[in-house]
Protein backbone atom coordinates (compact mmCIF):
# COMPACT_ATOMS: atom_id res chain seq x y z
CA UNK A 1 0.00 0.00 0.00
CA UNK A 2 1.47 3.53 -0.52
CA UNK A 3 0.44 7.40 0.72
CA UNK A 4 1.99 10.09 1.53
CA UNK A 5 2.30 12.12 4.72
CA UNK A 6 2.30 16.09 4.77
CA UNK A 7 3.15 18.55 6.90
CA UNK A 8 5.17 21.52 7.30
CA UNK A 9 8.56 21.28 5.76
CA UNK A 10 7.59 16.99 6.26
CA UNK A 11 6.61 15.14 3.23
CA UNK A 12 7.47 11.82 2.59
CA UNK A 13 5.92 8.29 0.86
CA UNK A 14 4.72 6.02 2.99
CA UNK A 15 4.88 2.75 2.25
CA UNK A 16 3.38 -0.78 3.53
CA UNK A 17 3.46 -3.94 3.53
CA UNK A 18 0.94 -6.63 4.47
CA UNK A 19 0.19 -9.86 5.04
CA UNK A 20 -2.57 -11.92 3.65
CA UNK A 21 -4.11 -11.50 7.36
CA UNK A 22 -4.21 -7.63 7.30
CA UNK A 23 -1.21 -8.00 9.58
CA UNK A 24 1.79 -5.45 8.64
CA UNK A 25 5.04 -7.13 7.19
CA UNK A 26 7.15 -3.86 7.32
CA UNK A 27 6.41 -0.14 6.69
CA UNK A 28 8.76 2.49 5.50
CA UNK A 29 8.31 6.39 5.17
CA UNK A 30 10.97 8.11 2.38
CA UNK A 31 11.24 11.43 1.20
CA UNK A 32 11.52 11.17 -2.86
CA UNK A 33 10.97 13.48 -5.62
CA UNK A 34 8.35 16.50 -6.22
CA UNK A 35 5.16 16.60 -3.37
CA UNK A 36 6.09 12.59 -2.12
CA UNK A 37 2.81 11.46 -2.90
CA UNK A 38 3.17 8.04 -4.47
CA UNK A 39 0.05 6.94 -6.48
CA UNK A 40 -0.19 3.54 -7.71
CA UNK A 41 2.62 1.00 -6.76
CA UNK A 42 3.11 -3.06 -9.05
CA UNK A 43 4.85 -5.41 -7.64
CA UNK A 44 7.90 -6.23 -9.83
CA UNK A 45 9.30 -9.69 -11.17
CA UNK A 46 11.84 -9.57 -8.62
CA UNK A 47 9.62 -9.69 -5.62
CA UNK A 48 10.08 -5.59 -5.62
CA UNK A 49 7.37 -2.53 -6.48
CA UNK A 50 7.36 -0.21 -9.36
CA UNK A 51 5.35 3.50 -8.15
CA UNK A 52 4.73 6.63 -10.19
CA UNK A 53 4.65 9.95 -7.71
CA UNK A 54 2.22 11.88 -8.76
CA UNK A 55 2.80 15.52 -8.38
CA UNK A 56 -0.33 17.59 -9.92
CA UNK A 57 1.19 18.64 -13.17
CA UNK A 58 5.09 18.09 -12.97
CA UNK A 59 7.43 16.09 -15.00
CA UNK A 60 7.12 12.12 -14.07
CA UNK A 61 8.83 10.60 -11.10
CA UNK A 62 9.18 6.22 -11.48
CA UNK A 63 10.44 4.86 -8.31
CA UNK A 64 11.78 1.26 -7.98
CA UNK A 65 11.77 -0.55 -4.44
CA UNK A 66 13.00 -3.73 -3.34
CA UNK A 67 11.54 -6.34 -1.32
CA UNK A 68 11.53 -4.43 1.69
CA UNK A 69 10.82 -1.01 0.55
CA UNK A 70 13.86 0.18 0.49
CA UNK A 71 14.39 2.61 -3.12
CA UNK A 72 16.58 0.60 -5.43
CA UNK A 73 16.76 3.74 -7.97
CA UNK A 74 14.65 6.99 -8.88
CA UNK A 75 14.39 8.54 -12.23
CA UNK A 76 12.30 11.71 -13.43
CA UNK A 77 11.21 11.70 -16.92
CA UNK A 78 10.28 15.04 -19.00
CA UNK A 79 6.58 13.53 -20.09
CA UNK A 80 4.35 15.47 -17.85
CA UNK A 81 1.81 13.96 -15.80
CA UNK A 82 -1.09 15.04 -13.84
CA UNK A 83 -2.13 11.87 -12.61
CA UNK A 84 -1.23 8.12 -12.93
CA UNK A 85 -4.16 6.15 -12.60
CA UNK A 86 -3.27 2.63 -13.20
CA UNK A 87 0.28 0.86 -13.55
CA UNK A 88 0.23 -2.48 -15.77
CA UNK A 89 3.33 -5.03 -16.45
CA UNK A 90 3.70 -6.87 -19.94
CA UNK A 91 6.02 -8.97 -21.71
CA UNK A 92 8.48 -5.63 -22.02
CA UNK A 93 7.88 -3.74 -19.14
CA UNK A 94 5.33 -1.96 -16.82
CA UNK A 95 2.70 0.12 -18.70
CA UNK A 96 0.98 3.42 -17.19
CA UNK A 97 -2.21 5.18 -17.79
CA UNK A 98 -2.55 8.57 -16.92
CA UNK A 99 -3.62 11.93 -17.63
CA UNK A 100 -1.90 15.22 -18.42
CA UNK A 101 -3.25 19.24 -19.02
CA UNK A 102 0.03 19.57 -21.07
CA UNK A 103 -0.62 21.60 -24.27
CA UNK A 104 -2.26 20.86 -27.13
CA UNK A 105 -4.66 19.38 -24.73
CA UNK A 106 -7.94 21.10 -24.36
CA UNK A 107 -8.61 19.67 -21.15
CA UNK A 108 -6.80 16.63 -20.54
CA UNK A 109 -4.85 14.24 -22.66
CA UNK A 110 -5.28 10.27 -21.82
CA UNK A 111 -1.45 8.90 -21.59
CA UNK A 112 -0.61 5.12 -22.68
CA UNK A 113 3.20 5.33 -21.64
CA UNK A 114 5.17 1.98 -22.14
CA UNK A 115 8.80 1.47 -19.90
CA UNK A 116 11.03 -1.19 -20.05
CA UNK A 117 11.65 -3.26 -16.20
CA UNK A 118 14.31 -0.17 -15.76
CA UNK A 119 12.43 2.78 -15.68
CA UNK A 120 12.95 3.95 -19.40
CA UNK A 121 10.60 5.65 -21.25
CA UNK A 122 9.59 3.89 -24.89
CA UNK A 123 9.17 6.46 -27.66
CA UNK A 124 6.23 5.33 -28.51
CA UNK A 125 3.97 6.56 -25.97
CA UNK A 126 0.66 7.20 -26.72
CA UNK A 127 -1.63 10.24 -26.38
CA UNK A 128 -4.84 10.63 -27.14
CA UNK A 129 -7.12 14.07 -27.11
CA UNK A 130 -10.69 14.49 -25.35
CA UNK A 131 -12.25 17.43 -26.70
């Protein structure tokens, strides 16, 4: 599970872990990139989660974790995001939907972008306008 906690000069992810009981495994509070507000996490092949921070409109943050939460690497990306809504894994990496206000959008752009298991960005992400 992920969140984020906010206070004065205090932001940070927060991170858990449960069992199948409800019972918590480990939890883990990091400061990352941006506002720290992680939006959807995947577990990875390796046991590990893939998160996108979402941070209103800025550029996009992907986060890779290990087993136990601890960051494994961080890497911002120029695309622009306003939202990730849903993270998916195929055969060649994890796949996220999300919005953006970037221009030429009217209102919002829908985002298809496709990464490889390391964090980098395909060049064949997709965007599609809503008027």
């Amino acid at each position: 599970m992920s969140g984020g906690i906010s206070g004065p000069s205090n932001q940070a992810v927060w991170l858990l872990k449960f069992s199948p009981k409800g019972e918590t495994i480990w939890e883990t509070k990091q400061r990352l990139g941006g506002h720290n507000f992680m939006g959807p996490i995947i577990e990875s092949p390796d046991q590990g989660f893939f998160g996108v921070l979402s941070d209103g409109e800025g550029p996009m943050i992907v986060v890779k974790f290990d087993s136990n939460g601890k960051k494994v690497w961080e890497k911002k990306h120029s695309q622009r995001l306003y939202m990730a809504n849903k993270i998916l894994r195929n055969d060649k990496g994890y796949v996220i939907l999300s919005y953006t206000k970037k221009k030429p959008a009217q209102y919002v752009d829908a985002l298809l972008i496709q990464m490889d298991w390391d964090g980098n960005v395909s060049k064949e992400a997709l965007r599609k306008n809503f008027p």
